[in-house]
N, C-alpha and C. Protein backbone atom coordinates (compact mmCIF):
# COMPACT_ATOMS: atom_id res chain seq x y z
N UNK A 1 7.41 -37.27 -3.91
CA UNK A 1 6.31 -38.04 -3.41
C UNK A 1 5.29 -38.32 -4.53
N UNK A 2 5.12 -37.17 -5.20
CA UNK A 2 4.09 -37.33 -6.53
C UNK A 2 4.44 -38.47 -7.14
N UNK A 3 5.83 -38.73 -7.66
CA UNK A 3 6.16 -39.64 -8.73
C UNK A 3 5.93 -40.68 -8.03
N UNK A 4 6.75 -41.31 -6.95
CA UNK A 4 6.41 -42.54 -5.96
C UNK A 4 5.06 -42.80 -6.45
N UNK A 5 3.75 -41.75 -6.12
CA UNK A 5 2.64 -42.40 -5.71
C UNK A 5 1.87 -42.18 -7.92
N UNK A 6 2.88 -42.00 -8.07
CA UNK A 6 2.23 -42.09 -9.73
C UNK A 6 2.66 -43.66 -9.77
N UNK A 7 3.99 -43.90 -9.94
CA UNK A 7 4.61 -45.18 -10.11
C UNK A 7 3.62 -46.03 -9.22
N UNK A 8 2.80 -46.11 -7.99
CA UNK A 8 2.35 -47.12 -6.89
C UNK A 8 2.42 -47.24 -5.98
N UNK A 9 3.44 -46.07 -5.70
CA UNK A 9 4.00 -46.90 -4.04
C UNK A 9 2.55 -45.70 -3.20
N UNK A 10 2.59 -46.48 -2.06
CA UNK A 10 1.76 -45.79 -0.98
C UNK A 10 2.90 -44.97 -0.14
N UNK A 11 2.36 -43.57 0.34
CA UNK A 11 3.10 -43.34 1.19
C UNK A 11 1.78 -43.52 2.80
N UNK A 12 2.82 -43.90 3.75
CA UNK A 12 2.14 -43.86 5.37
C UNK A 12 2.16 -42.44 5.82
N UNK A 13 1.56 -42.16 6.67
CA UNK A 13 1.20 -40.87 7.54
C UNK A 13 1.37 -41.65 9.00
N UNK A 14 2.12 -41.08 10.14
CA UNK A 14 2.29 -41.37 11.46
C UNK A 14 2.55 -40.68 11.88
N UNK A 15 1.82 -40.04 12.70
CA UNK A 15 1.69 -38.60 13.18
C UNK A 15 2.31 -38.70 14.57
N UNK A 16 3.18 -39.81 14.98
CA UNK A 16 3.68 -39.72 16.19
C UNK A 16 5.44 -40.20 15.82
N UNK A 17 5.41 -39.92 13.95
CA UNK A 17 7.18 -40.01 14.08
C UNK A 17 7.17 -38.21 13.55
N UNK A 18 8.61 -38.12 13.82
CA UNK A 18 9.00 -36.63 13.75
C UNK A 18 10.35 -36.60 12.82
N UNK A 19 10.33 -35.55 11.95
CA UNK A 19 11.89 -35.46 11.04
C UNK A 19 12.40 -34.16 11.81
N UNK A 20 13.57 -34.57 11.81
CA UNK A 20 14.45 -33.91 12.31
C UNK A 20 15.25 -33.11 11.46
N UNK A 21 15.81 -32.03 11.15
CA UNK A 21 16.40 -31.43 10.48
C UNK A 21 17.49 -31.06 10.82
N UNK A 22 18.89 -30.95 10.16
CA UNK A 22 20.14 -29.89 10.86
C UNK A 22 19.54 -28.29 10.75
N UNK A 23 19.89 -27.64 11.47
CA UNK A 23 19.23 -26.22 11.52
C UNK A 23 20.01 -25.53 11.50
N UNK A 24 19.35 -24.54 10.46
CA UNK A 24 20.37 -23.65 9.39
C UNK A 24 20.61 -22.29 10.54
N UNK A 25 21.85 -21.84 10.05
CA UNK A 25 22.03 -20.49 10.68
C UNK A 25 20.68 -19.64 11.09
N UNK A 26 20.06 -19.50 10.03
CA UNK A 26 19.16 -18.62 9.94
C UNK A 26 17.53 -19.05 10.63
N UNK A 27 17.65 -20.28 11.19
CA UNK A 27 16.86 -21.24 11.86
C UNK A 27 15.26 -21.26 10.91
N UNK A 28 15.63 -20.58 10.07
CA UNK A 28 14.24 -20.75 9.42
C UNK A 28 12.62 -20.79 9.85
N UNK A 29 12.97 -19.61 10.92
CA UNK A 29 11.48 -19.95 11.10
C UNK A 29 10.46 -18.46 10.91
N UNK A 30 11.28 -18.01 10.33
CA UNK A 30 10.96 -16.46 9.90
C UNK A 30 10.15 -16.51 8.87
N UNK A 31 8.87 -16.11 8.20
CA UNK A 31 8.39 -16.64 7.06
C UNK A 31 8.54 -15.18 6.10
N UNK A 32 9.58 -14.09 6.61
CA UNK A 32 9.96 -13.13 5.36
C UNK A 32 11.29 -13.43 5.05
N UNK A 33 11.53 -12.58 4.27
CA UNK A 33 12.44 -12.89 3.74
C UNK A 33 12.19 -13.64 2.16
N UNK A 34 12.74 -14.79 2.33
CA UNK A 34 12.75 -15.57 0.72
C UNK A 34 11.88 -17.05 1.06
N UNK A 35 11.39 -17.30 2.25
CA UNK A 35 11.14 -18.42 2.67
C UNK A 35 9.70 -18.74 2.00
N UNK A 36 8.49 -17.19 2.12
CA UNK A 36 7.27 -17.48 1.58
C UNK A 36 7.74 -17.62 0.18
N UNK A 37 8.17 -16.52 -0.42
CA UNK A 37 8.40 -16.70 -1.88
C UNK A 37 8.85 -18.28 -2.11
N UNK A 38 9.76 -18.97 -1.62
CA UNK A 38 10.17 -20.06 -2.64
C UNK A 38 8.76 -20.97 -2.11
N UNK A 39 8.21 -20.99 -1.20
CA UNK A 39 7.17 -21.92 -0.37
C UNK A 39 5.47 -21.66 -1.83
N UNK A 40 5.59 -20.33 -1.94
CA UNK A 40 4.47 -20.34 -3.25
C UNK A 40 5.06 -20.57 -4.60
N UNK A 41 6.01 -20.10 -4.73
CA UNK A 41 6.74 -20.78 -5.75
C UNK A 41 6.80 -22.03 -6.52
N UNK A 42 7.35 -22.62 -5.81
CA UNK A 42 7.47 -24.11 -5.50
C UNK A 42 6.02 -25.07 -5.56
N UNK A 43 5.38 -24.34 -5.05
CA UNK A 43 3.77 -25.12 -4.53
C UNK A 43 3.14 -25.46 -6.42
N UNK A 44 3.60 -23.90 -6.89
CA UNK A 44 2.18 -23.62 -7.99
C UNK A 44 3.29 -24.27 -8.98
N UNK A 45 4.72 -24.32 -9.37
CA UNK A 45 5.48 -24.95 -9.93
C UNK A 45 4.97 -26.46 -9.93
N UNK A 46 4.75 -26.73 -8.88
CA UNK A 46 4.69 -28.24 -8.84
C UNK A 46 3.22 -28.82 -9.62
N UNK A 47 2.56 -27.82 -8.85
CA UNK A 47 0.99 -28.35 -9.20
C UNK A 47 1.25 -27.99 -10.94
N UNK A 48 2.09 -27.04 -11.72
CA UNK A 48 1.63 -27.12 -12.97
C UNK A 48 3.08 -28.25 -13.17
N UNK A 49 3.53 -28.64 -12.89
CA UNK A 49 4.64 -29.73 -13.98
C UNK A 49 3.46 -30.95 -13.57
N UNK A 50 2.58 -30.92 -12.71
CA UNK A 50 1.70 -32.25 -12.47
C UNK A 50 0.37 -32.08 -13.21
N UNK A 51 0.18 -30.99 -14.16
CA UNK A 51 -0.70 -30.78 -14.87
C UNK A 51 -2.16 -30.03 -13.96
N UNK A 52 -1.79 -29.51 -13.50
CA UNK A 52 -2.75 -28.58 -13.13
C UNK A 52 -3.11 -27.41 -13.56
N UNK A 53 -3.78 -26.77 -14.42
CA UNK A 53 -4.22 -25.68 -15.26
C UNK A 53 -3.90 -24.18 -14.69
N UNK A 54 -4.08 -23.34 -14.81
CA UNK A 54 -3.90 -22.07 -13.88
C UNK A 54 -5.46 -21.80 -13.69
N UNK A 55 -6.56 -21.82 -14.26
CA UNK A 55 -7.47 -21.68 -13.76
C UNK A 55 -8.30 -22.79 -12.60
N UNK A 56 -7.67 -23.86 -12.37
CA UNK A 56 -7.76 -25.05 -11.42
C UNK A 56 -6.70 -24.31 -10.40
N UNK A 57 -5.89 -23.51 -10.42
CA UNK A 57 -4.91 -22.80 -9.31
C UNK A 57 -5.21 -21.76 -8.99
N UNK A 58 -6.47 -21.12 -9.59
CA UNK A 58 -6.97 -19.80 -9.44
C UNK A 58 -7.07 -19.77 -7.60
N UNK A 59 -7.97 -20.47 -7.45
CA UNK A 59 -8.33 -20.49 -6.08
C UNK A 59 -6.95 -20.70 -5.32
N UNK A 60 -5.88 -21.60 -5.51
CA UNK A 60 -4.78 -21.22 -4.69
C UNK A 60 -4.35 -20.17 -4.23
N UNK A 61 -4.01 -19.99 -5.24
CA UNK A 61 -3.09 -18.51 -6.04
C UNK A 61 -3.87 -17.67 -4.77
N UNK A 62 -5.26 -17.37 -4.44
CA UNK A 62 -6.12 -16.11 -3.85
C UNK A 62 -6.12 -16.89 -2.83
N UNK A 63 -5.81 -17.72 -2.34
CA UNK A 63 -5.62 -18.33 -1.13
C UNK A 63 -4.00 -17.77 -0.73
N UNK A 64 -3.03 -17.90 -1.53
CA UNK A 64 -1.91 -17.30 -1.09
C UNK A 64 -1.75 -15.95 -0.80
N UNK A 65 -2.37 -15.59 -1.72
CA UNK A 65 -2.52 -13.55 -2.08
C UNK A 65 -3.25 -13.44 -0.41
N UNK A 66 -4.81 -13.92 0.12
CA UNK A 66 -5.15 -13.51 1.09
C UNK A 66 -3.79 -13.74 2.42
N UNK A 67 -3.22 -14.53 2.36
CA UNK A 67 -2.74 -14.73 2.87
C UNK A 67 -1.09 -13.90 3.24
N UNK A 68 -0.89 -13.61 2.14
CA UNK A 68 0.15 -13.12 1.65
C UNK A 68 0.32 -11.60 2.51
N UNK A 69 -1.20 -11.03 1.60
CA UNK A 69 -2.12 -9.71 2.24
C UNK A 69 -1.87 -9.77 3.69
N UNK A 70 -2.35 -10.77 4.73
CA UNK A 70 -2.54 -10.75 5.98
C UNK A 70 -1.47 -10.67 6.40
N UNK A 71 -0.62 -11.27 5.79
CA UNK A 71 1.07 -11.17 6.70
C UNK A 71 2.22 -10.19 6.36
N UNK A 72 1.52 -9.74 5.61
CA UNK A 72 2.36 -7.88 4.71
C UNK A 72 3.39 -8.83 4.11
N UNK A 73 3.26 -9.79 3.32
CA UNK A 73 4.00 -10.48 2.78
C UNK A 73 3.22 -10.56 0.87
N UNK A 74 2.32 -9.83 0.75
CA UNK A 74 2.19 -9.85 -0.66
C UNK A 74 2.60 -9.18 -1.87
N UNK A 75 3.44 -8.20 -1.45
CA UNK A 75 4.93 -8.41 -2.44
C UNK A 75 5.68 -9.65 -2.85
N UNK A 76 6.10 -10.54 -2.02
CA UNK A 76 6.78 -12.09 -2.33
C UNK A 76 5.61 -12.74 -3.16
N UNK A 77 4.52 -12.74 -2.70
CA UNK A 77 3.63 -13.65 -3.22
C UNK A 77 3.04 -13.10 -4.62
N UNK A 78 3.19 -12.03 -5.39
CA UNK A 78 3.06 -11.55 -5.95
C UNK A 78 4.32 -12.12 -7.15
N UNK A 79 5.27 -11.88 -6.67
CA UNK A 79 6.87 -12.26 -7.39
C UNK A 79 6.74 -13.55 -7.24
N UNK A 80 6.10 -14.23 -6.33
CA UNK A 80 6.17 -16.19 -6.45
C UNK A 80 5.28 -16.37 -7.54
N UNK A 81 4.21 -15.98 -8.17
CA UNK A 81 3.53 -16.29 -9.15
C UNK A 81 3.81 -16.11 -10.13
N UNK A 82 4.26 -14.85 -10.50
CA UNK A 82 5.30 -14.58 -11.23
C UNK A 82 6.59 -15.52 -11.98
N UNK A 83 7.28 -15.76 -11.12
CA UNK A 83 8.03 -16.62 -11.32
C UNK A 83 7.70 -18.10 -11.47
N UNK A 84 6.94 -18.63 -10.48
CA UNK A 84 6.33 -19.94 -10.92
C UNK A 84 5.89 -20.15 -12.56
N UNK A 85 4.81 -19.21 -13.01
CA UNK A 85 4.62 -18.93 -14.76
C UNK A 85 5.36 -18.92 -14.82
N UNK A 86 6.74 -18.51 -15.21
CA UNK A 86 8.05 -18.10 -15.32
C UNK A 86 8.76 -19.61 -15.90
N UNK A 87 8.54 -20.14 -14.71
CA UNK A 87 9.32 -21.43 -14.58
C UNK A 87 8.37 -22.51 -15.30
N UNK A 88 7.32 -23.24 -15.27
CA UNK A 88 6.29 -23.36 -16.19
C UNK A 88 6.34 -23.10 -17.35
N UNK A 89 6.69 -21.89 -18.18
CA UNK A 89 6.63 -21.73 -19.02
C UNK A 89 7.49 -22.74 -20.10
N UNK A 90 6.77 -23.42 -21.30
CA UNK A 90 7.04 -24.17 -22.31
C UNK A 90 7.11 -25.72 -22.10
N UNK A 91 6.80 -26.27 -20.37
CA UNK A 91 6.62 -27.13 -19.53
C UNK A 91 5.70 -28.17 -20.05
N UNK A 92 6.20 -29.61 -20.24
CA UNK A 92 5.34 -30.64 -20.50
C UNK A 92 4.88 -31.29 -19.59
N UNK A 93 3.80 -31.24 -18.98
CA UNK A 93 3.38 -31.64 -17.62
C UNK A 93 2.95 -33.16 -17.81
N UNK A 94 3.18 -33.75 -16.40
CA UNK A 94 3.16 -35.12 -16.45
C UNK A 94 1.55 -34.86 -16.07
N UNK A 95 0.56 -36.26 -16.08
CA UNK A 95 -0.60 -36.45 -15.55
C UNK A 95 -0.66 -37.63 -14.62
N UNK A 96 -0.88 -37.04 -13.43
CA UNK A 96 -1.48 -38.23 -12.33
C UNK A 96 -2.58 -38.90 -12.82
N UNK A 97 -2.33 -40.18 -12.98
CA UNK A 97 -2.96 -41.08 -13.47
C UNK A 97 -4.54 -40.94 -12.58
N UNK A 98 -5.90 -41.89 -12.95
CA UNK A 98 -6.55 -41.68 -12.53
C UNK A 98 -6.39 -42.28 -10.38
N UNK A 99 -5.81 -43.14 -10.77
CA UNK A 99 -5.53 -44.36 -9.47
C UNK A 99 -4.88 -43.66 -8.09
N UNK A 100 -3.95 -42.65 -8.98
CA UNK A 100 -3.07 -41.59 -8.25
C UNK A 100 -3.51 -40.39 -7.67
N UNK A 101 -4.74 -40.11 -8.29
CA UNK A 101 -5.44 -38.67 -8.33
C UNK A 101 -6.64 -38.95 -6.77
N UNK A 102 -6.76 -40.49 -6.97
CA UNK A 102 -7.92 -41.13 -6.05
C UNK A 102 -7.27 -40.97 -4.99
N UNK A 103 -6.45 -41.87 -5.18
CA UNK A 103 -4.97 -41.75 -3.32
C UNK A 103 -5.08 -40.39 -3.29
N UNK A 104 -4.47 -39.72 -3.69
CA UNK A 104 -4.17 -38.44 -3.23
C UNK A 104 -5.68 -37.81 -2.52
N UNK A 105 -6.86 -37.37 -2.97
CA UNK A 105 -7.78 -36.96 -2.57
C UNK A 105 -8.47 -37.75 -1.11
N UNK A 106 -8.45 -39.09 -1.45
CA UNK A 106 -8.81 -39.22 -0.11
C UNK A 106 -7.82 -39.58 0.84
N UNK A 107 -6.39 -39.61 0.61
CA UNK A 107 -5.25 -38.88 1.89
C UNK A 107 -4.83 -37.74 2.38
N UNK A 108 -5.45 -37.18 1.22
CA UNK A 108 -5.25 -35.71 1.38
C UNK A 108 -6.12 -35.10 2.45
N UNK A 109 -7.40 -35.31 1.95
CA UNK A 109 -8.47 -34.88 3.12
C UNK A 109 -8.62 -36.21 4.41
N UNK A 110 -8.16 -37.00 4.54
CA UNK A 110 -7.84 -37.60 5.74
C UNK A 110 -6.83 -37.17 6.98
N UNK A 111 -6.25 -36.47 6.08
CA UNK A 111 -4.85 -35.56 7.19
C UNK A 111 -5.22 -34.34 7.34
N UNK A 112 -5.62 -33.70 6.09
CA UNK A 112 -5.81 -32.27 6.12
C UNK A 112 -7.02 -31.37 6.16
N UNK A 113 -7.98 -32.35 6.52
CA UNK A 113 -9.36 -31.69 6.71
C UNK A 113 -9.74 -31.64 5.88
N UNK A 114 -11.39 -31.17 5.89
CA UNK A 114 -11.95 -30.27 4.59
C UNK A 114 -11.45 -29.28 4.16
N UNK A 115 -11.96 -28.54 2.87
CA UNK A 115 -11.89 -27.53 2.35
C UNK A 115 -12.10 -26.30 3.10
N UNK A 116 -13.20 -26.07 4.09
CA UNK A 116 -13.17 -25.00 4.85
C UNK A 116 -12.53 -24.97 6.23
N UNK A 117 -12.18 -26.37 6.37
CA UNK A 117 -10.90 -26.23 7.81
C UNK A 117 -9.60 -26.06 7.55
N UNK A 118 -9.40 -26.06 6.10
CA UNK A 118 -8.16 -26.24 5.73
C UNK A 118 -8.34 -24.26 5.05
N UNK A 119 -9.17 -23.72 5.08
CA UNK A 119 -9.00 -22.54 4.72
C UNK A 119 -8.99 -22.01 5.80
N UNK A 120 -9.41 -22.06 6.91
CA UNK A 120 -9.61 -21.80 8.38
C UNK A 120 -8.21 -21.26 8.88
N UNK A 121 -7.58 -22.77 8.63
CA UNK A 121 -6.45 -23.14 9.25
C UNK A 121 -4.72 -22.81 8.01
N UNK A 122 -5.11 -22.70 6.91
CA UNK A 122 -4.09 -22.22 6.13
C UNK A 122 -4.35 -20.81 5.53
N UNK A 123 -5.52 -20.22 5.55
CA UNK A 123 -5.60 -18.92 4.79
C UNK A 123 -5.53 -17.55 5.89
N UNK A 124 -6.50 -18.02 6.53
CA UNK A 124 -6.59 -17.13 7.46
C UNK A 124 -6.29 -17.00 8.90
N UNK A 125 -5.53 -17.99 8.85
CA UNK A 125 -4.15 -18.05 10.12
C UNK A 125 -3.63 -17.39 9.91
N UNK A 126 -2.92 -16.69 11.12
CA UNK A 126 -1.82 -16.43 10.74
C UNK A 126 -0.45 -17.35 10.50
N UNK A 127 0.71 -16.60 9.89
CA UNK A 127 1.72 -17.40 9.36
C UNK A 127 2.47 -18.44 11.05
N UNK A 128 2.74 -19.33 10.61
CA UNK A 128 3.81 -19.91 11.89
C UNK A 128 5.14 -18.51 12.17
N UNK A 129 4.81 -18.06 13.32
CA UNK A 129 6.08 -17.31 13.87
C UNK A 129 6.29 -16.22 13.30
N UNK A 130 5.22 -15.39 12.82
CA UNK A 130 5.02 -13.67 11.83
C UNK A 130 4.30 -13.08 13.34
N UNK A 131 3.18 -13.93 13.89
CA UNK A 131 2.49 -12.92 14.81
C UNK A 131 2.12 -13.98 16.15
């Protein structure tokens, strides 16, 4: 999606279509196991191949850890950071242009709230289907 919206394209939001998935043995809705790990993994991977600093991820990162903490899941989240640096490491990160950086911020907080509803609602929730 990043690259799309680096290259131009817009993506839509329609909150009344639904993706459907084939569903795995393991139905995936367990969030131990390997599911948080690759889910922080993946997140802080991305944000640094898109040039995001680790001190601009600081606040993630302790957004995952609280989170991590709350769901006796901060062992994984501990090893997802880990490894994300890991993977990062020697990484030439692309930069979202300025045009790209604009879209993103105000679609971002058009879907996903503010900053403190979105901590509300992602930090100190609990996980989907842990409790």
């Amino acid at each position: 999606c990043l690259r799309a919206i680096q290259s131009g394209w817009r993506v839509r939001y329609h909150g009344e279509l639904a993706v459907r998935h084939r569903v795995a043995a393991e139905r995936r809705v367990e969030w131990g196991g390997a599911r948080w790990f690759c889910f922080v993994r993946n997140r802080l991977y991305i944000a640094r191949k898109w040039g995001v600093g680790w001190p601009a991820l600081s606040p993630r990162i302790a957004g995952y850890m609280l989170r991590g903490l709350r769901n006796g899941l901060l062992g994984q989240t501990l090893r997802a950071v880990r490894a994300a640096a890991a993977m990062a490491e020697g990484l030439h990160p692309a930069r979202l242009s300025p045009a790209a950086q604009d879209y993103l911020r105000h679609h971002d907080a058009a879907h996903r709230g503010s900053l403190l509803a979105r901590l509300r609602r992602e930090v100190f929730a609990a996980l989907p289907g842990r409790f």
